[in-house]
PDB file of N, CA and C in Angstrom:
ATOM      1  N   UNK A   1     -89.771 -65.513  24.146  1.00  0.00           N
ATOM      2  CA  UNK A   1     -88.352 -65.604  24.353  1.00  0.00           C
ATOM      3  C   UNK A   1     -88.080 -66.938  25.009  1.00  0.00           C
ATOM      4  N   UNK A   2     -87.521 -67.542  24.531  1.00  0.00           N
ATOM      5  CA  UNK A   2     -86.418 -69.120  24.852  1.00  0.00           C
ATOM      6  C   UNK A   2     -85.399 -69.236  25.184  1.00  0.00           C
ATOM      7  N   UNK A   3     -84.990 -70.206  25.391  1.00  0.00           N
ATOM      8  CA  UNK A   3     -83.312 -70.265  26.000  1.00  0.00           C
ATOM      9  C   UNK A   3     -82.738 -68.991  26.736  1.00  0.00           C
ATOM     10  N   UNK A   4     -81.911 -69.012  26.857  1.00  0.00           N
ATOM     11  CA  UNK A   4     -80.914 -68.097  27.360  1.00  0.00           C
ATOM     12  C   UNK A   4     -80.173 -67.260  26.515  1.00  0.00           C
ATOM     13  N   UNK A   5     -80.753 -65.826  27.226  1.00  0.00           N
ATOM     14  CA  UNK A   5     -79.991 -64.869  26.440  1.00  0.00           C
ATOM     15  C   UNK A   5     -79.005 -63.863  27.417  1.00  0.00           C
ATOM     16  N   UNK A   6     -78.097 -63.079  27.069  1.00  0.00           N
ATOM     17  CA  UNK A   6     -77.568 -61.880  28.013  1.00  0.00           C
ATOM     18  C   UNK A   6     -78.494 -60.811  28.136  1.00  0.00           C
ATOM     19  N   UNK A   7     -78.144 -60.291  29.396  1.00  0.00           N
ATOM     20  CA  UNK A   7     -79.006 -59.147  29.745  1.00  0.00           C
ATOM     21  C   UNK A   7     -78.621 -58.120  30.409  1.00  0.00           C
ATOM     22  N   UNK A   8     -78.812 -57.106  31.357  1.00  0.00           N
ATOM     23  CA  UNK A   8     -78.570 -56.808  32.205  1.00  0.00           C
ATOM     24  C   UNK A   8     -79.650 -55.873  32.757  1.00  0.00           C
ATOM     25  N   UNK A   9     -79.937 -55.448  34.362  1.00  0.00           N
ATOM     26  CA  UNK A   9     -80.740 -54.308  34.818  1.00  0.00           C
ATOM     27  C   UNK A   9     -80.171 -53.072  34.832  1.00  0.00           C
ATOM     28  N   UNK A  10     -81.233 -52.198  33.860  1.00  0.00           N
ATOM     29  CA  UNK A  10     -81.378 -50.549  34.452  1.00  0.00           C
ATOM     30  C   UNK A  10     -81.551 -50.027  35.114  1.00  0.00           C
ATOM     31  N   UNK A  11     -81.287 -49.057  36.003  1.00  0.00           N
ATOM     32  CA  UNK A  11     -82.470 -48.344  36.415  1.00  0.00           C
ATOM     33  C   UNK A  11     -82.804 -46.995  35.206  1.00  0.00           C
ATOM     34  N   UNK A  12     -83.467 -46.460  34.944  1.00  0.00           N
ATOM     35  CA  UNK A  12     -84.441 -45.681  34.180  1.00  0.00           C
ATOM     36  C   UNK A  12     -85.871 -45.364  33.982  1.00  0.00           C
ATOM     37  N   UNK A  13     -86.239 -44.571  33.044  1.00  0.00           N
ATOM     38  CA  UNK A  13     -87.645 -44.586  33.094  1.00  0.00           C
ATOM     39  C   UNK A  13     -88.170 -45.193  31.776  1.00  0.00           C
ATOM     40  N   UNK A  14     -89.372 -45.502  31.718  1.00  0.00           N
ATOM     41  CA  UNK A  14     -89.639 -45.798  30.240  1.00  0.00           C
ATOM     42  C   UNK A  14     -91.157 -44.669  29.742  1.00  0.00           C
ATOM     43  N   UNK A  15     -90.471 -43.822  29.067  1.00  0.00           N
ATOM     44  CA  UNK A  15     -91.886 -43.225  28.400  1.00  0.00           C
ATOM     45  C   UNK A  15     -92.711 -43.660  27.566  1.00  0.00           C
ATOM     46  N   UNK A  16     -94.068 -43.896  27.741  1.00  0.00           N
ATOM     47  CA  UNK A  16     -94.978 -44.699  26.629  1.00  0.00           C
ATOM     48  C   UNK A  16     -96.062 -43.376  26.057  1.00  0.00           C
ATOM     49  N   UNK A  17     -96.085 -43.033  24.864  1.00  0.00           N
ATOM     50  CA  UNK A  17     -97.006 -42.066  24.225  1.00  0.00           C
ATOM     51  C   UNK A  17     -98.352 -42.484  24.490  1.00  0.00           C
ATOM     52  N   UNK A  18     -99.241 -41.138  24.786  1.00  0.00           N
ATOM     53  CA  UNK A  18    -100.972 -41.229  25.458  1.00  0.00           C
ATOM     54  C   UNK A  18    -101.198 -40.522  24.039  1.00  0.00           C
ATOM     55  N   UNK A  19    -102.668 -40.412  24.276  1.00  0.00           N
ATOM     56  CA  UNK A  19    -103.639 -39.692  23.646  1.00  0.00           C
ATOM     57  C   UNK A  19    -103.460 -38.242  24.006  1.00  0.00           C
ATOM     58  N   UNK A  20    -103.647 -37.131  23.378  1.00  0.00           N
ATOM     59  CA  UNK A  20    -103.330 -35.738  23.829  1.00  0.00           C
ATOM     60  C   UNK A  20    -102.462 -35.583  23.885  1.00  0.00           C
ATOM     61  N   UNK A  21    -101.073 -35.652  23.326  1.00  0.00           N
ATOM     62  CA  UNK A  21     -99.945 -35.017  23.299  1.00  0.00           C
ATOM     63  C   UNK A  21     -98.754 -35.428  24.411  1.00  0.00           C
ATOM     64  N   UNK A  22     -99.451 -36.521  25.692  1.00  0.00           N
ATOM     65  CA  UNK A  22     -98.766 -36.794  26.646  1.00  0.00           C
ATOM     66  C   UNK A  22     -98.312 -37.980  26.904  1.00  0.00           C
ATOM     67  N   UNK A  23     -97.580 -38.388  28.179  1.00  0.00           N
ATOM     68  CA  UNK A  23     -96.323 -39.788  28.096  1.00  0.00           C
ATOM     69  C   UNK A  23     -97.257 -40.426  29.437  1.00  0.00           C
ATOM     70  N   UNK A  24     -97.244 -41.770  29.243  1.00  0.00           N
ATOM     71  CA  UNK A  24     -97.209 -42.579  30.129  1.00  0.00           C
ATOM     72  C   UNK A  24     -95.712 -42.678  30.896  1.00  0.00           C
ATOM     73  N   UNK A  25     -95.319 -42.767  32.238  1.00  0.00           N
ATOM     74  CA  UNK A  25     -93.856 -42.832  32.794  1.00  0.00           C
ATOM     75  C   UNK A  25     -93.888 -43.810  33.719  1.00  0.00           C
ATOM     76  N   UNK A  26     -93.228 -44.857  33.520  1.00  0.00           N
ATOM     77  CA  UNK A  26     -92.400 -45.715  34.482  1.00  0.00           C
ATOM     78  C   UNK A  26     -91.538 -45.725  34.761  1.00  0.00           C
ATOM     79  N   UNK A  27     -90.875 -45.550  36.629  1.00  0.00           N
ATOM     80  CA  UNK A  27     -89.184 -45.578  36.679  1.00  0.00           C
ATOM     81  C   UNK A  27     -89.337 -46.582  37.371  1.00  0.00           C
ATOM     82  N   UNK A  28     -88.366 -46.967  37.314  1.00  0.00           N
ATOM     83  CA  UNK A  28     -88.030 -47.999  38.228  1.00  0.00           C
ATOM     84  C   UNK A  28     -86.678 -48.982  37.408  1.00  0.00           C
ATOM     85  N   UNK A  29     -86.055 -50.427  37.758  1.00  0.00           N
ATOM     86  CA  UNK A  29     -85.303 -50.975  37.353  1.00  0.00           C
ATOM     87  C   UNK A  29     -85.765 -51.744  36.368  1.00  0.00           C
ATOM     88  N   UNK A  30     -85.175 -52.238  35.448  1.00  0.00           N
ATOM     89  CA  UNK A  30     -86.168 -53.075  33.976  1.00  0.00           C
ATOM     90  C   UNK A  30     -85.154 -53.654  33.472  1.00  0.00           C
ATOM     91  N   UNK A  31     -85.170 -55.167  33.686  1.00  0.00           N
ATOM     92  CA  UNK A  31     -84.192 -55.963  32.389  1.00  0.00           C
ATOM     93  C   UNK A  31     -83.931 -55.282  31.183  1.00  0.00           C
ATOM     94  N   UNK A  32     -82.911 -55.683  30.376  1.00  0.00           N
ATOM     95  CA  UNK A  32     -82.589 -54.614  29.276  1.00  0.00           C
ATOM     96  C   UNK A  32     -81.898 -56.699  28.450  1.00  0.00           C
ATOM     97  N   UNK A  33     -82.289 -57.039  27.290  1.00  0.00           N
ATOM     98  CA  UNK A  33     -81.652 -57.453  26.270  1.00  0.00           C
ATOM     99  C   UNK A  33     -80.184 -56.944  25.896  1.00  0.00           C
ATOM    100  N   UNK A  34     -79.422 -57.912  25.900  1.00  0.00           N
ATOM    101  CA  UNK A  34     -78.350 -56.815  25.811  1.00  0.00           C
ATOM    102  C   UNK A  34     -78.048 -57.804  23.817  1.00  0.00           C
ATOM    103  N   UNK A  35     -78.386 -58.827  23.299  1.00  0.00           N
ATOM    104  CA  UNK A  35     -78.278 -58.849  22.091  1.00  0.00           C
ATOM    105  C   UNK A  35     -79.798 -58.573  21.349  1.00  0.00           C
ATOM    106  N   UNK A  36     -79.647 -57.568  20.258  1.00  0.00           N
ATOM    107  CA  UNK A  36     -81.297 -57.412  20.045  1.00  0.00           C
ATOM    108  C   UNK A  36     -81.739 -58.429  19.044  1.00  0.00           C
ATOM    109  N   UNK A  37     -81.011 -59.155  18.362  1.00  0.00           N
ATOM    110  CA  UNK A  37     -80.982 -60.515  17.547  1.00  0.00           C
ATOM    111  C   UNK A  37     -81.605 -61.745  18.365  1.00  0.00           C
ATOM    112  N   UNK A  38     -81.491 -61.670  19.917  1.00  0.00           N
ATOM    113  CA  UNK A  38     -81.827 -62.812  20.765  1.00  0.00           C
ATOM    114  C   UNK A  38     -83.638 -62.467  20.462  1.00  0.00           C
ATOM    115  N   UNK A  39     -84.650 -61.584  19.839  1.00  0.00           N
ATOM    116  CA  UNK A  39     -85.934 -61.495  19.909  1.00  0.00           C
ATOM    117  C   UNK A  39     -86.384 -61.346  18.751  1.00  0.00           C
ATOM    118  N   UNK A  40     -87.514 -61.513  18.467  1.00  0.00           N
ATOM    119  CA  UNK A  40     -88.122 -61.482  17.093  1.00  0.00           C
ATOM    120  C   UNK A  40     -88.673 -60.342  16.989  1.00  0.00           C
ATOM    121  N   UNK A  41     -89.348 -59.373  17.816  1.00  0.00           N
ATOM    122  CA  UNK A  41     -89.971 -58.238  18.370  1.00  0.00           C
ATOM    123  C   UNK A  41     -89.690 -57.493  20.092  1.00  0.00           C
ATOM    124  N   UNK A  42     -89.443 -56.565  19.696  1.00  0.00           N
ATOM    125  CA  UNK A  42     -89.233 -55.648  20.779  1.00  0.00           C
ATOM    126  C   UNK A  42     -90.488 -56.123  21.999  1.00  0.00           C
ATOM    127  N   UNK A  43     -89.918 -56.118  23.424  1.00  0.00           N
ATOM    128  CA  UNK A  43     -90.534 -56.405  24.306  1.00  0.00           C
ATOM    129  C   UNK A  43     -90.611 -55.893  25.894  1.00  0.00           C
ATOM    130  N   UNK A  44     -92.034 -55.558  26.383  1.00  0.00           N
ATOM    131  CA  UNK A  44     -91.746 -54.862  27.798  1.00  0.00           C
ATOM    132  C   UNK A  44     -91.812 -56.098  28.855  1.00  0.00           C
ATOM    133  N   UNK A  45     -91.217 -55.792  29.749  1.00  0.00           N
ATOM    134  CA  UNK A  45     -91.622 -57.018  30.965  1.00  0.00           C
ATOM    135  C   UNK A  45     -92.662 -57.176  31.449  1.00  0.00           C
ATOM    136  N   UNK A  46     -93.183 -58.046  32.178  1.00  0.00           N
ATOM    137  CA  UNK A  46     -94.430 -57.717  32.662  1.00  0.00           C
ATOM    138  C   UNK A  46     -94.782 -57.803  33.606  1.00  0.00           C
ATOM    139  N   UNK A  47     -94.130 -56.673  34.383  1.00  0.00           N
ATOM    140  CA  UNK A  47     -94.022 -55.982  35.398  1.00  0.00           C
ATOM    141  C   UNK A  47     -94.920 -54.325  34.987  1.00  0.00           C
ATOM    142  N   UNK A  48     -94.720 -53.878  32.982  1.00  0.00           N
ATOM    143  CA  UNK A  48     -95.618 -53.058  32.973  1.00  0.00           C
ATOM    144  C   UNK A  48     -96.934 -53.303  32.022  1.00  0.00           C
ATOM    145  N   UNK A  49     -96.502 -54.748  30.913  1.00  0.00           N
ATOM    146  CA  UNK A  49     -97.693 -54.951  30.452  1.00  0.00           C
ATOM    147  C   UNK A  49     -98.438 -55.606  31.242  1.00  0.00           C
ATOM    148  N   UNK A  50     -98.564 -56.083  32.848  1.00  0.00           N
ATOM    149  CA  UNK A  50     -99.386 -56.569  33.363  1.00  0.00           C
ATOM    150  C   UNK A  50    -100.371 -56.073  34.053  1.00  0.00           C
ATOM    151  N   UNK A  51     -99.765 -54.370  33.501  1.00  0.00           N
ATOM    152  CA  UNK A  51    -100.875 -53.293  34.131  1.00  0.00           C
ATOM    153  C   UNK A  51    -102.112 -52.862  32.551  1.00  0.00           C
ATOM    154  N   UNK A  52    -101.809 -53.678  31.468  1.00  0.00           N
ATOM    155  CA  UNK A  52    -102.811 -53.184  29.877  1.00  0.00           C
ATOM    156  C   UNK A  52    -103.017 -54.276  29.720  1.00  0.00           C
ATOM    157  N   UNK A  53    -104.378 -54.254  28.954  1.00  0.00           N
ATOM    158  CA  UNK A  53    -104.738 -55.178  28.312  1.00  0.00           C
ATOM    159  C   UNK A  53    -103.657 -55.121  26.489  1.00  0.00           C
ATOM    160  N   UNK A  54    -103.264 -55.842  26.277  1.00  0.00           N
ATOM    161  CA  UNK A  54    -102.024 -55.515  25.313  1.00  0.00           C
ATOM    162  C   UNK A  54    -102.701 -56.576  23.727  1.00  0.00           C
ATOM    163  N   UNK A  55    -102.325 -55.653  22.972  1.00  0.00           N
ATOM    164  CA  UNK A  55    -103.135 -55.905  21.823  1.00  0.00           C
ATOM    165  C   UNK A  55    -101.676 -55.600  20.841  1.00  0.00           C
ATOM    166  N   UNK A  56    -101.171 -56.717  20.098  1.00  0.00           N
ATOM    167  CA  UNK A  56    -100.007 -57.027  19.099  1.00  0.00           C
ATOM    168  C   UNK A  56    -100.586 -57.512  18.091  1.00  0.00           C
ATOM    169  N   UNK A  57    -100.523 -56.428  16.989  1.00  0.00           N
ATOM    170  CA  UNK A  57    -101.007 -56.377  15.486  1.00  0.00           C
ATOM    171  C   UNK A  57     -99.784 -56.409  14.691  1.00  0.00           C
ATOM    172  N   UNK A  58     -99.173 -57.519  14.786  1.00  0.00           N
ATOM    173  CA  UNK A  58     -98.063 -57.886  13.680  1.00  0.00           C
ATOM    174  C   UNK A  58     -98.074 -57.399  12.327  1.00  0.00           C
ATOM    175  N   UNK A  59     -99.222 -57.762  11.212  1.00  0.00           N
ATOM    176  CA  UNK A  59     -99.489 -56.986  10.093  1.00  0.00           C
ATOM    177  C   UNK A  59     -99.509 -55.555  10.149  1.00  0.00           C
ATOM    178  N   UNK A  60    -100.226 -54.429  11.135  1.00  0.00           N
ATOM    179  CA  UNK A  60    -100.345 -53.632  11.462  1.00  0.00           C
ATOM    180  C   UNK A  60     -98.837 -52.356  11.693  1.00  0.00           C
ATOM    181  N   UNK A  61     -97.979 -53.418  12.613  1.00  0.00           N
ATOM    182  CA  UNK A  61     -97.201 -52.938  13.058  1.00  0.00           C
ATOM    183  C   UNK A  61     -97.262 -52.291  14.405  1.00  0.00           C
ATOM    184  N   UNK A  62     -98.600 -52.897  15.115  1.00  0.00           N
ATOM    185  CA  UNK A  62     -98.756 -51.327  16.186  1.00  0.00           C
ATOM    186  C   UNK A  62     -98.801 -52.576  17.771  1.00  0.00           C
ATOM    187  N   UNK A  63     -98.788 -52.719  18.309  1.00  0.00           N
ATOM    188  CA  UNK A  63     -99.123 -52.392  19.548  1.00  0.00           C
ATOM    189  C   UNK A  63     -99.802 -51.871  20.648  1.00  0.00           C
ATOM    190  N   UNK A  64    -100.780 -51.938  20.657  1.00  0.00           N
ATOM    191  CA  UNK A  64    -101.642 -51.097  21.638  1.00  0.00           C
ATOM    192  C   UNK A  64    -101.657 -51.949  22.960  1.00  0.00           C
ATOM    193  N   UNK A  65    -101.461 -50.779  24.133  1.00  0.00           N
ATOM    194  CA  UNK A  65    -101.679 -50.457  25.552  1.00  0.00           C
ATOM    195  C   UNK A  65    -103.037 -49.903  26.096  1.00  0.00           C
ATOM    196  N   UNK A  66    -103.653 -50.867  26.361  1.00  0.00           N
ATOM    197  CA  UNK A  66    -104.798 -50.037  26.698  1.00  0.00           C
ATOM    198  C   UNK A  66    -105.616 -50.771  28.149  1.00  0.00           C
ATOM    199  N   UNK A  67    -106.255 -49.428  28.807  1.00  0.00           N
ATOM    200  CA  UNK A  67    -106.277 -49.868  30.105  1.00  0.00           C
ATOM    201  C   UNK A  67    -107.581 -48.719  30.519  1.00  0.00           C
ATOM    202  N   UNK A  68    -108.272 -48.799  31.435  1.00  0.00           N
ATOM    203  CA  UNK A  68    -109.753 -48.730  31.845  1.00  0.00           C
ATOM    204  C   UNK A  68    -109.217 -47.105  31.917  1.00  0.00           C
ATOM    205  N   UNK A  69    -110.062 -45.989  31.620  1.00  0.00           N
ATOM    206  CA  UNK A  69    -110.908 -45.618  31.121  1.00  0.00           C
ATOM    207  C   UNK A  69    -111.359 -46.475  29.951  1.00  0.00           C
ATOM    208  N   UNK A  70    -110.589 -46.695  29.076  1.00  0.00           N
ATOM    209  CA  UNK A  70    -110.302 -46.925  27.852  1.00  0.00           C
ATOM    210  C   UNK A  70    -110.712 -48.383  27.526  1.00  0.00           C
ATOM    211  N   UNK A  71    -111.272 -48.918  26.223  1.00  0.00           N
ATOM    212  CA  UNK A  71    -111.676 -50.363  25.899  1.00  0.00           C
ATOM    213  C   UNK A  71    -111.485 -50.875  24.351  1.00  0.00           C
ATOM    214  N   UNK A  72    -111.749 -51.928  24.236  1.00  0.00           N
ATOM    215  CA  UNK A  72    -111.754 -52.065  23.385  1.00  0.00           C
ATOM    216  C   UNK A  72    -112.732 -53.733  22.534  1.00  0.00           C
ATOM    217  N   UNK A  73    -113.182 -53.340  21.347  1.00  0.00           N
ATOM    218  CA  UNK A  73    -114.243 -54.742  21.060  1.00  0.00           C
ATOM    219  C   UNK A  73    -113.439 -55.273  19.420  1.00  0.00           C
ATOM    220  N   UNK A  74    -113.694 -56.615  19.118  1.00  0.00           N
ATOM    221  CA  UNK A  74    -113.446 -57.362  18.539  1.00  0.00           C
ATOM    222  C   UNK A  74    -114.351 -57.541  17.390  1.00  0.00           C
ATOM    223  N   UNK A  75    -114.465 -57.392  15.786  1.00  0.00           N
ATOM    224  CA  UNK A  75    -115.800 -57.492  15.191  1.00  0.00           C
ATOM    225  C   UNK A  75    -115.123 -57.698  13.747  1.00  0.00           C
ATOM    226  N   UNK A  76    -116.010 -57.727  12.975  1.00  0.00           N
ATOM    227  CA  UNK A  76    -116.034 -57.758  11.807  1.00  0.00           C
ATOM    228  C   UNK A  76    -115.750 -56.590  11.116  1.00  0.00           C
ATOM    229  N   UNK A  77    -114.925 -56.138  10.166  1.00  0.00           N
ATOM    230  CA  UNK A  77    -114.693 -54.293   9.617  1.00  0.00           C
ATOM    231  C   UNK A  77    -116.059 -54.466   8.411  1.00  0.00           C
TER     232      UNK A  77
END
């Protein structure tokens, strides 16, 4: 993200989907985009991706959050 865009703060929570059926939960206050045209892709602050190692698979479409128990390796398919 570049230049200057509008925004404003929430307060809310943000639910992120786990493994097993359950939510990751953050509350607290969180910038909010207020034009969604100002980004090329949806984005968290990092205030919570600075708690995952964050893995953006553009072709894919996915996103992964991932953080110790949990790992991940790099290879050849």
């Amino acid at each position: 993200m570049g230049g200057v865009s509008a925004s404003l703060t929430v307060e809310t929570q943000i639910r992120l989907p786990r493994d097993g059926n359950q939510f990751a939960i953050f509350r607290g206050q969180f910038s909010a985009v207020t034009v969604f045209e100002s980004l090329d892709i949806s984005i968290l602050g990092r205030d919570i991706l600075g708690l995952f190692s964050v893995i953006v698979d553009r072709p894919g479409d996915v996103i992964a959050l991932i953080r110790p128990p949990q790992g991940y390796a790099i290879g050849d398919l």
